[in-house]
Protein backbone atom coordinates (compact mmCIF):
# COMPACT_ATOMS: atom_id res chain seq x y z
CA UNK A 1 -60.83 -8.05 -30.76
CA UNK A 2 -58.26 -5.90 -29.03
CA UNK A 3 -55.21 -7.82 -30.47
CA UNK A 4 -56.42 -6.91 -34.04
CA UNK A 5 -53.53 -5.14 -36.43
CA UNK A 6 -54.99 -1.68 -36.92
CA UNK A 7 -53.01 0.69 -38.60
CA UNK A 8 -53.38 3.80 -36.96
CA UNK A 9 -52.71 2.45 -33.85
CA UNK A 10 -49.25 0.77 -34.52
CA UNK A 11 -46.29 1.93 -32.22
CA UNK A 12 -44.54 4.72 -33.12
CA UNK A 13 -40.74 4.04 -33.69
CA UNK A 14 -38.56 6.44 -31.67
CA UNK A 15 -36.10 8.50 -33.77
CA UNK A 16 -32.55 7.60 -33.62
CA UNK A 17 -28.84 9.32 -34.57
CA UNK A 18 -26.91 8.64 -38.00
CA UNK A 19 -23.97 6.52 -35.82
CA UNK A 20 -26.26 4.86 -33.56
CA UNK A 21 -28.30 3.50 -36.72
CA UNK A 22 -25.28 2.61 -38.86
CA UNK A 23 -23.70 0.51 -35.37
CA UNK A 24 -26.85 -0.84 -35.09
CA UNK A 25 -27.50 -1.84 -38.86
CA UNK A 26 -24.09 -3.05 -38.98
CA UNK A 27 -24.84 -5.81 -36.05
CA UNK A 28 -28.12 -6.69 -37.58
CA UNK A 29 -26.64 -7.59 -40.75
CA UNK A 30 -23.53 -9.36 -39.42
CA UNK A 31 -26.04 -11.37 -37.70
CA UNK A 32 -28.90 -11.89 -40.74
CA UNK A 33 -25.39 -13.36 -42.46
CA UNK A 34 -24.83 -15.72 -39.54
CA UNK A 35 -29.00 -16.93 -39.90
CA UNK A 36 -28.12 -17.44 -43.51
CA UNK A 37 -24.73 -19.38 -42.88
CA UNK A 38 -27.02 -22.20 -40.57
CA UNK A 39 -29.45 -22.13 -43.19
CA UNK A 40 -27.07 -23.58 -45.68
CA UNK A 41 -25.88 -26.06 -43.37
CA UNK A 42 -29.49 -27.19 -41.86
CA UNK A 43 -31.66 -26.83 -45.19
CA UNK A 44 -34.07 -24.37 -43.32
CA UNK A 45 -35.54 -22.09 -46.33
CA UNK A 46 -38.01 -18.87 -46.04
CA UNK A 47 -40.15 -16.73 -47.92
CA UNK A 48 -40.32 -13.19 -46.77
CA UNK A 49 -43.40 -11.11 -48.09
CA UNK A 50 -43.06 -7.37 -47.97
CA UNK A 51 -46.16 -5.64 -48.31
CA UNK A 52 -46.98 -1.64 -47.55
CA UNK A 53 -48.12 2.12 -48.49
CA UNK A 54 -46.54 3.10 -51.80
CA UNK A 55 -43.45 4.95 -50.54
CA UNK A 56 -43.09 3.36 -47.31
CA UNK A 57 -39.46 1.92 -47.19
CA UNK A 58 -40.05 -1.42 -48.64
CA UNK A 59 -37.06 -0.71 -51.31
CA UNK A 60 -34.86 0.51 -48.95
CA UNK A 61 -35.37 -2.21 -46.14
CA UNK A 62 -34.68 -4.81 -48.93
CA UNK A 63 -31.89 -3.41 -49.99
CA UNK A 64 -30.23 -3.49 -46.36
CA UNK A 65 -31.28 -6.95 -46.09
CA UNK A 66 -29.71 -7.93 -49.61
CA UNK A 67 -26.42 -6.54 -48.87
CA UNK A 68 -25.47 -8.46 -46.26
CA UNK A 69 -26.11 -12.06 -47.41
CA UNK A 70 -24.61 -14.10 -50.08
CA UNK A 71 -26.86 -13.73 -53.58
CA UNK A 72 -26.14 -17.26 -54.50
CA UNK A 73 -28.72 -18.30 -51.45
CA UNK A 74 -30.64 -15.33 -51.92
CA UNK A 75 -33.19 -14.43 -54.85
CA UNK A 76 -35.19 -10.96 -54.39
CA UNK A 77 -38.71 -11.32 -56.44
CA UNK A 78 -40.34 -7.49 -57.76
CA UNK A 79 -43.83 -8.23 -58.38
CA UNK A 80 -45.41 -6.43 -60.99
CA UNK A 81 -48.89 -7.29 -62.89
CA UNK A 82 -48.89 -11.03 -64.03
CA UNK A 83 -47.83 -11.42 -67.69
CA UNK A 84 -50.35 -13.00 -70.18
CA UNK A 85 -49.03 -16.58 -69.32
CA UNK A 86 -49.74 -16.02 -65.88
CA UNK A 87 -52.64 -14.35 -66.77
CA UNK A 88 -54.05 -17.91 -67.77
CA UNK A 89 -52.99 -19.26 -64.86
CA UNK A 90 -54.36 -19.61 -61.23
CA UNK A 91 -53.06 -16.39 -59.53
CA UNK A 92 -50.73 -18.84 -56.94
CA UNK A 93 -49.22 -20.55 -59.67
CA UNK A 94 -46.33 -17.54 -60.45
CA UNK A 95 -45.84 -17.95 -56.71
CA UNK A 96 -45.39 -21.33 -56.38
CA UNK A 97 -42.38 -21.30 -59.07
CA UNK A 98 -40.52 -18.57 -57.29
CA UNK A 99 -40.40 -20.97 -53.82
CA UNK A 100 -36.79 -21.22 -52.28
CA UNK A 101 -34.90 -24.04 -52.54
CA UNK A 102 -33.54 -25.58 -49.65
CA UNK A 103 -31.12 -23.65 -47.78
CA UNK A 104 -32.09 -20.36 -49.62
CA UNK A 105 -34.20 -17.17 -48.74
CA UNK A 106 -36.85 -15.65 -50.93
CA UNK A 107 -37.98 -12.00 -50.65
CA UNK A 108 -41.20 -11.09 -52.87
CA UNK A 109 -41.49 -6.80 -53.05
CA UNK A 110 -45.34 -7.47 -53.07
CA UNK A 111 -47.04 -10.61 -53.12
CA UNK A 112 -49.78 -12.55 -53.38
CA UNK A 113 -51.46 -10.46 -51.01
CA UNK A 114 -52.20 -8.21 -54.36
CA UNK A 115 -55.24 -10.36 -55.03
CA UNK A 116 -56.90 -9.44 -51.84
CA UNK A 117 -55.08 -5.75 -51.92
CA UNK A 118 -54.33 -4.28 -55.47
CA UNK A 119 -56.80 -6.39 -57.06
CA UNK A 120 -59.66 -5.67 -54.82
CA UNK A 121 -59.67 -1.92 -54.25
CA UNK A 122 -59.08 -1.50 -58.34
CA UNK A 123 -61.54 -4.06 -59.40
CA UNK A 124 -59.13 -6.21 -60.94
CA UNK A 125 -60.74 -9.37 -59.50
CA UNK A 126 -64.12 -9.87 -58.65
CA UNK A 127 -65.62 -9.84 -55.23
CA UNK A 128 -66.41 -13.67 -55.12
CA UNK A 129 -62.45 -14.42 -56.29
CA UNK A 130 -60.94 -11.82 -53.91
CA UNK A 131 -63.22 -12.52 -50.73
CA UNK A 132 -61.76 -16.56 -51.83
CA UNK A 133 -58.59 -15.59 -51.91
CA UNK A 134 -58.65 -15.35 -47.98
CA UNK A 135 -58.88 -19.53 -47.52
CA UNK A 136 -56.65 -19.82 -50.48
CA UNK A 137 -53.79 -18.05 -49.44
CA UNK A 138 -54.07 -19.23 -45.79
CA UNK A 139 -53.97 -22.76 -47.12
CA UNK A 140 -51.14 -21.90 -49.71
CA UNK A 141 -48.97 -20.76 -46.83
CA UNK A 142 -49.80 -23.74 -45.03
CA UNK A 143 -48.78 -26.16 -47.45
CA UNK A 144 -45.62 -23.92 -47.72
CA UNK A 145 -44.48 -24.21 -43.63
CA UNK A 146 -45.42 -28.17 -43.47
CA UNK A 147 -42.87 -28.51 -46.14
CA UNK A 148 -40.72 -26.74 -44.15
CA UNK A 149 -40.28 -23.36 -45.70
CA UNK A 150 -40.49 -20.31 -42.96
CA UNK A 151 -43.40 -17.84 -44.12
CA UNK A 152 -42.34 -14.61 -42.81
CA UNK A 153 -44.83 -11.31 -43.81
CA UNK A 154 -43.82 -7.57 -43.09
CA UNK A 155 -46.07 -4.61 -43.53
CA UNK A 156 -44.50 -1.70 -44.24
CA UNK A 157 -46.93 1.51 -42.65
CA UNK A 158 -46.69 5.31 -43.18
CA UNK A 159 -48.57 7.85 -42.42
CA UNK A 160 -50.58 10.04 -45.35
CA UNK A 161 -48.63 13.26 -44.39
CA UNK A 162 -45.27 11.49 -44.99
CA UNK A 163 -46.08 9.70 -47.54
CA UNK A 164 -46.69 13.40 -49.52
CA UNK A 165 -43.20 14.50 -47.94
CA UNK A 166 -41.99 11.02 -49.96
CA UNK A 167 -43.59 11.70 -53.20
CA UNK A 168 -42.24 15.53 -53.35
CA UNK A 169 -38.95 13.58 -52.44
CA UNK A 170 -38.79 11.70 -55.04
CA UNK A 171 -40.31 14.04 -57.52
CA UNK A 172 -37.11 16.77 -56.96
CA UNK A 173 -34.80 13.75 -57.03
CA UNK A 174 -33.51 12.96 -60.21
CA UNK A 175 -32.30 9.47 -58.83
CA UNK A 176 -35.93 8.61 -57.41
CA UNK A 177 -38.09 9.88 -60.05
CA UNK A 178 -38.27 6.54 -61.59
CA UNK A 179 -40.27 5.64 -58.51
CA UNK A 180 -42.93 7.82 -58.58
CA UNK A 181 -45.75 6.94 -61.17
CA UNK A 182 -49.59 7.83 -61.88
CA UNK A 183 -50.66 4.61 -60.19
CA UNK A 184 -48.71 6.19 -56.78
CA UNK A 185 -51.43 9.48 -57.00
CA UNK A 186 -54.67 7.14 -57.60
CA UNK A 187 -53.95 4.98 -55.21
CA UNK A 188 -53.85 7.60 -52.61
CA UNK A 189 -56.71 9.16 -53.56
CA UNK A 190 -58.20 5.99 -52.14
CA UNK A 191 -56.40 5.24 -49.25
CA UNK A 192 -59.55 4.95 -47.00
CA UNK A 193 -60.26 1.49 -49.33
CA UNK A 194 -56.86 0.45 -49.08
CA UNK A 195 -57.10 0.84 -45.49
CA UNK A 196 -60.31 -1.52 -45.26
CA UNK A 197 -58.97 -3.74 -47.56
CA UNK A 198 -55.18 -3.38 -45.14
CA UNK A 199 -57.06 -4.48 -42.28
CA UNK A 200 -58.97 -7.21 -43.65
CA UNK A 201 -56.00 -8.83 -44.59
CA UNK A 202 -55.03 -8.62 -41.05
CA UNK A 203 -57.35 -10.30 -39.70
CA UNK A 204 -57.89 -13.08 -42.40
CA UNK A 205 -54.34 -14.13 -42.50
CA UNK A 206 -52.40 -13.53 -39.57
CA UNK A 207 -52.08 -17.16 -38.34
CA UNK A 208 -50.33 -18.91 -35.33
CA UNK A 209 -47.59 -20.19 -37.88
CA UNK A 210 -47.42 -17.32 -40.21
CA UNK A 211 -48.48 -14.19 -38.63
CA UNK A 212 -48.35 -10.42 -39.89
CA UNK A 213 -45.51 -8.11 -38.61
CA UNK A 214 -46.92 -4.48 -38.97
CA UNK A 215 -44.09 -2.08 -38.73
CA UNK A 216 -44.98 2.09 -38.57
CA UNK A 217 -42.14 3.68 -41.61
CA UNK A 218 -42.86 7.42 -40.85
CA UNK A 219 -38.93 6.76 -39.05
CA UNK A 220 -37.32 5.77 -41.67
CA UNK A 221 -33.74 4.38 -40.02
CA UNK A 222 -35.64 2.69 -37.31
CA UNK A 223 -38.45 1.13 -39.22
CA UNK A 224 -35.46 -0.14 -41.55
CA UNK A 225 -34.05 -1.40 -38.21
CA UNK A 226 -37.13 -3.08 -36.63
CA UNK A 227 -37.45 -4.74 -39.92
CA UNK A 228 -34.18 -6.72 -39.96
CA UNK A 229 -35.07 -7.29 -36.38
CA UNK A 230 -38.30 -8.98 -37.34
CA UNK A 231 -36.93 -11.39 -40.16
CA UNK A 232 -34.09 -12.21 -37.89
CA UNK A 233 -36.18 -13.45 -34.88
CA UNK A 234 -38.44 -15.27 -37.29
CA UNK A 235 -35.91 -16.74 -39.75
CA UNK A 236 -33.89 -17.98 -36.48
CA UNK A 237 -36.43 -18.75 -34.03
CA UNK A 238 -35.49 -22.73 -32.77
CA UNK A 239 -31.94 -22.98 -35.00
CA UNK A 240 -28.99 -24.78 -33.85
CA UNK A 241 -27.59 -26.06 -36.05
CA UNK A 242 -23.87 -28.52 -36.10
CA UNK A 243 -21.28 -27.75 -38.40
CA UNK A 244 -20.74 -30.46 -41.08
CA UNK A 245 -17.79 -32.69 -40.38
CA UNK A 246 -14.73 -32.67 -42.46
CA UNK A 247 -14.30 -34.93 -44.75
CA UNK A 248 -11.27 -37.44 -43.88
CA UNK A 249 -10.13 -36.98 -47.13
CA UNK A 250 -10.21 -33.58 -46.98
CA UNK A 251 -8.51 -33.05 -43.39
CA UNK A 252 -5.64 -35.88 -44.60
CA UNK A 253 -4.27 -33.76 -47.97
CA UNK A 254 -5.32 -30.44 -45.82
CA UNK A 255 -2.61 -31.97 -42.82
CA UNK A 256 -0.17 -32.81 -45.94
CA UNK A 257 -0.64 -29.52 -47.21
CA UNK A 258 -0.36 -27.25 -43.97
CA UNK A 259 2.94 -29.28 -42.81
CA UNK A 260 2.87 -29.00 -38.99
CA UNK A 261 -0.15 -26.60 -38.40
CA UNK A 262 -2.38 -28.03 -36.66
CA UNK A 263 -5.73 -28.42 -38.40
CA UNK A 264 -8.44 -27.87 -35.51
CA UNK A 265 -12.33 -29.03 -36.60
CA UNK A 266 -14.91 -27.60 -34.78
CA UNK A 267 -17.84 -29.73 -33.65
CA UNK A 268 -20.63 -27.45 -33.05
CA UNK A 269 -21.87 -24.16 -34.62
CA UNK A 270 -23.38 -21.69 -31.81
CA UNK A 271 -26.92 -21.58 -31.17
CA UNK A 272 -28.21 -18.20 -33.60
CA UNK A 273 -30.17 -16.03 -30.08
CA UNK A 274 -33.08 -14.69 -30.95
C-alpha cells in the first residue's frame, strides 16, 4: 500500500533560524495553552503517546509541550520496565491507571507500544503475546476514544548517522550523560529489527480514529515544531467550546466589590482553528 508509514521515506523537515524557531515555538505554545484552557471548560481529555529512536527528541519535544500548560491538568508518564506488581499483571493494566481525568492531558515517554516494540525485538514477550498485542491495543485505544478520551500517537524518527552525532553529544556533555546507557548501544546494533518491528506497528495500529503521526528528528527545532503542531490539530480538531456563566452570586458581591466598574461577562469562548 502506498499510504503505508515507512521510515525512510518520511519528509524531511527544512532547517530553520534560532529567532524564527523561538517566534514560532512561542505561538505554538500560547496556543497548546488556549487547547488546554477549553479542555477544562468542555471535559475533553487526551492521551498523547510518544514513541521513537533512542535519542530522537522525544525529551526535548515534551519538555516544550510541558512548559506551556498548567501541571495541575497535565501529568507526564516516563515509562520504564514494569515493576514486579505490574509484572503480575496484564501488560494494559499500568496503562489503564495512568488515564486522564476529565479535562486533563496525559503524555506517556513510551508506551504500550513497548510490548509490540521493546518487548519483541529483545525477546521479552513471546511471539504468540506480542503478535496479540496488535488486536489488544487497537481495542484498548478504542475503548479509550468511545469514552471520550483523544488518543493522539507521535513517532519520533532519526536517522542512524545522527543518532551517533547524538550519542557522542551526550557522551562529552556532562549534563546529558545520564541519558546515554548500554541499552542505547544494543539497541542500535539492531536497528534493522527495530525497523521491522517500527513498521509493523504502523500498519497494525494506525486507525481512522487514532492514527500514527511519524515525524523525521534529524532537524531538531523543526521536528520539535511539527510536533506541537501535530498534538495541537489533534487535541483541537472539532472544539468550541462556551465559557461557563457567572455565577449570580458571584457577579452580585463582584458588582459590590468593584463599585461602579462595570463587570462585562462574556458569552462565548472563540472557536480553537486548527
Amino acid at each position: 500500500m502506498s499510504n503505508r508509514l515507512r521510515l525512510d521515506k518520511l519528509r524531511q523537515l527544512s532547517s530553520i533560524d534560532l529567532d524564527t524557531y523561538e517566534a514560532r515555538l512561542t505561538d505554538l505554545q500560547h496556543e497548546l495553552e488556549r487547547v488546554q484552557h477549553a479542555y477544562l471548560f468542555s471535559g475533553d481529555r487526551a492521551a498523547i503517546a510518544f514513541e521513537g529512536m533512542d535519542a530522537a527528541g522525544k525529551g526535548g519535544a515534551i519538555r516544550r509541550i510541558s512548559w506551556a500548560l498548567d501541571p495541575r491538568s497535565l501529568k507526564v508518564w516516563p515509562i520504564g520496565a514494569p515493576n514486579p506488581i505490574e509484572m503480575r499483571q496484564h501488560y494494559l493494566q499500568r496503562f489503564w491507571a495512568r488515564m486522564p481525568e476529565r479535562g486533563h492531558t496525559a503524555i506517556f515517554d513510551r508506551s504500550w507500544y513497548g510490548r509490540v516494540l521493546v518487548e519483541r525485538v529483545e525477546g521479552f514477550a513471546k511471539p504468540a503475546e506480542w503478535k496479540r498485542a496488535y488486536r489488544e491495543i487497537n481495542e484498548f485505544e478504542r475503548q479509550l476514544i468511545e469514552n471520550g478520551t483523544r488518543v493522539i500517537k507521535v513517532f519520533l524518527h532519526i536517522s542512524k548517522s545522527e543518532q551517533l552525532r547524538r550519542f557522542e553529544e551526550r557522551l562529552r556533555n556532562p549534563r546529558k550523560r545520564w541519558k546515554l546507557s548500554y541499552e542505547d548501544f544494543r539497541n542500535r546494533d539492531r536497528w534493522d529489527d527495530y525497523v521491522e518491528a517500527i513498521e509493523d506497528m504502523f500498519d497494525r495500529t494506525s486507525t481512522k480514529h487514532a492514527r500514527w503521526h511519524a515525524v523525521q528528528g534529524d532537524n531538531k527545532p523543526a521536528a520539535r515544531l511539527e510536533v506541537l503542531r501535530v498534538i495541537i490539530d489533534e487535541m483541537s480538531r472539532g472544539l468550541a467550546v462556551e465559557e461557563p456563566k457567572v455565577d449570580p452570586k458571584v457577579l452580585k458581591l463582584a458588582r459590590q466589590t468593584f463599585g461602579g466598574v462595570r463587570v462585562v461577562e462574556r458569552r462565548k469562548r472563540p472557536r480553537v482553528q486548527t
